[in-house]
Protein backbone atom coordinates (compact mmCIF):
# COMPACT_ATOMS: atom_id res chain seq x y z
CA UNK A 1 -2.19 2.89 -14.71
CA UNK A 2 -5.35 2.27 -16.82
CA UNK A 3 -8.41 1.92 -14.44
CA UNK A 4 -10.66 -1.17 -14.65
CA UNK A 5 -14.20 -0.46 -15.96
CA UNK A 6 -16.69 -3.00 -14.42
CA UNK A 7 -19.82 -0.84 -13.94
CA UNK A 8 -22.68 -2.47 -12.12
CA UNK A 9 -20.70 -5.31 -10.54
CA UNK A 10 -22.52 -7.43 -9.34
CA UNK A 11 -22.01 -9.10 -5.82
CA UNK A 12 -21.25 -12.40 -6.42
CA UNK A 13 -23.93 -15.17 -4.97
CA UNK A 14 -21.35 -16.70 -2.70
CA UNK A 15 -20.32 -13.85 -0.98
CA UNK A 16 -23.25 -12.75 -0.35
CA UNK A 17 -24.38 -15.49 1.58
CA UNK A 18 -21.22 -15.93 3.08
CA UNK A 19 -21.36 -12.00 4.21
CA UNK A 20 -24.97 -12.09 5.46
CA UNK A 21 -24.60 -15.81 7.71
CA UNK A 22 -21.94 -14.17 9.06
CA UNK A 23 -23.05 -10.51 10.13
CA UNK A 24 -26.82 -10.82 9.73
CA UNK A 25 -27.19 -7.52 10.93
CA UNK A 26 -24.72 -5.82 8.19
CA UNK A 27 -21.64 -3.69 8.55
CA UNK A 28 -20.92 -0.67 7.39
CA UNK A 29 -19.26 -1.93 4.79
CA UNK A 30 -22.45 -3.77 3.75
CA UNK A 31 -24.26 -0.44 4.40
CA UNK A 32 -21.86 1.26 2.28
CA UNK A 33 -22.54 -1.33 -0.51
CA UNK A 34 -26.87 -0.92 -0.29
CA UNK A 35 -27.34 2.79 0.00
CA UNK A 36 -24.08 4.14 -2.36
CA UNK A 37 -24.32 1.44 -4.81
CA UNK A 38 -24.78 2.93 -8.36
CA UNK A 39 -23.73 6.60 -6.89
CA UNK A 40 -20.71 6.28 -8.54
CA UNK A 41 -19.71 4.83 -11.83
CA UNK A 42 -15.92 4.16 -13.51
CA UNK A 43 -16.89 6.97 -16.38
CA UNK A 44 -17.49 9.50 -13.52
CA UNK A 45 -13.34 9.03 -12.85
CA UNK A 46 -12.39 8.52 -16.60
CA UNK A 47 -10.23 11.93 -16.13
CA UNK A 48 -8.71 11.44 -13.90
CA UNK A 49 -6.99 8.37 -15.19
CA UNK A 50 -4.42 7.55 -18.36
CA UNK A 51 -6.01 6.10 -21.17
CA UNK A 52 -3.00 3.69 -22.04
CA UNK A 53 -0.90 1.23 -19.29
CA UNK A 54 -1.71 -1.94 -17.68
CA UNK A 55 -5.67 -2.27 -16.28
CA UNK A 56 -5.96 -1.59 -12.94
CA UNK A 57 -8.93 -1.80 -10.27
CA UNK A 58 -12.27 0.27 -10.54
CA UNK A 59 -12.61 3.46 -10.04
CA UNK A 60 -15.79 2.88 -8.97
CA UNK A 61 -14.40 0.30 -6.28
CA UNK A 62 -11.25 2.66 -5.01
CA UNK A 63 -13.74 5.47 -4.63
CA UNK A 64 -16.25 3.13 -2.37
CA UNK A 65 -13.18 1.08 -0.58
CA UNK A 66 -11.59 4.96 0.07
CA UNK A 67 -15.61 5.67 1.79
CA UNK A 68 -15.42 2.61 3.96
CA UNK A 69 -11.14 2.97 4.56
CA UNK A 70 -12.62 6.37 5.55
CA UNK A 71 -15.58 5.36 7.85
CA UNK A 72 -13.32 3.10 9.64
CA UNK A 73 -9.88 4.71 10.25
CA UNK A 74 -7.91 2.63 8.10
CA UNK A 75 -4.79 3.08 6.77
CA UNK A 76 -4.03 1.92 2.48
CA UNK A 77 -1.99 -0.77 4.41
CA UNK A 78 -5.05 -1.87 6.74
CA UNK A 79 -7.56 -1.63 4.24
CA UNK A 80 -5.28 -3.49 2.00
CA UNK A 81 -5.55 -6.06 4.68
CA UNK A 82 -8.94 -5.91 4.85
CA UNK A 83 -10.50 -6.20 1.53
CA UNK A 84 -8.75 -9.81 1.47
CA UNK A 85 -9.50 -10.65 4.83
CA UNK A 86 -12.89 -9.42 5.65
CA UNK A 87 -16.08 -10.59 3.68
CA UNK A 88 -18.39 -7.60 4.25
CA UNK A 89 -15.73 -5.89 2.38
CA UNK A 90 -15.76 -8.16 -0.33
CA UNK A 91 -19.63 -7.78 -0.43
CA UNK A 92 -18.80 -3.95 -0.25
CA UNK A 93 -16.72 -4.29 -3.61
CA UNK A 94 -18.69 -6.72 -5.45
CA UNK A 95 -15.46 -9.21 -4.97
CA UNK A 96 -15.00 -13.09 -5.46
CA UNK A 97 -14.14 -14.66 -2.01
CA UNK A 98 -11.13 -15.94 -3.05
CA UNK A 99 -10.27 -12.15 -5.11
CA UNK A 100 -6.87 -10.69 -3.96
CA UNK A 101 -7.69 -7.69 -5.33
CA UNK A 102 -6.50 -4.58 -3.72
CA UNK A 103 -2.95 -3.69 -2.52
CA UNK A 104 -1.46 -0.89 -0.86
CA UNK A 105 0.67 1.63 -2.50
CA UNK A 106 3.64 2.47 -0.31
């Protein structure tokens, strides 16, 4: 699958406000988000991808929803879950609210 390239995605202005009324304080996702932001970029995973297929999600985004899936002990199934249920993890990814996004690969 051909990897989305969306470097410097930028949170959109609804979910951020929707992220911060409802965890003031931040998550970790949200912490993820402010202090790895910009670490990494799709062309630092071009390699490891095809160059031809259908487009697919960031690599950018799988490597900072695999930090977070990580962080919190999540299975691909309950992050999954999570990205399109959770809106500090839609802050995390730079996501729309309504963005469906991610699934889980079996």
């Amino acid at each position: 699958m051909v990897m989305g390239s969306r470097p410097g995605r930028v949170i959109p202005p609804l979910t951020v406000r929707m992220a911060r009324a409802s965890k003031p304080r931040g998550t970790a996702a949200m912490q993820v988000r402010d202090r790895l932001d910009g670490l990494c970029t799709d062309s630092d995973f071009a390699d490891w991808y095809p160059a031809d297929g259908r487009r697919g999600l960031s690599r950018a985004q799988l490597a900072l929803v695999s930090v977070v899936q990580y962080v919190e002990n999540l299975t691909d199934r309950q992050a999954a879950d999570t990205v399109r249920c959770h809106l500090d993890w839609k802050h995390c990814l730079g996501l729309e609210l309504h963005d469906p996004e991610f699934a889980f690969t079996a």
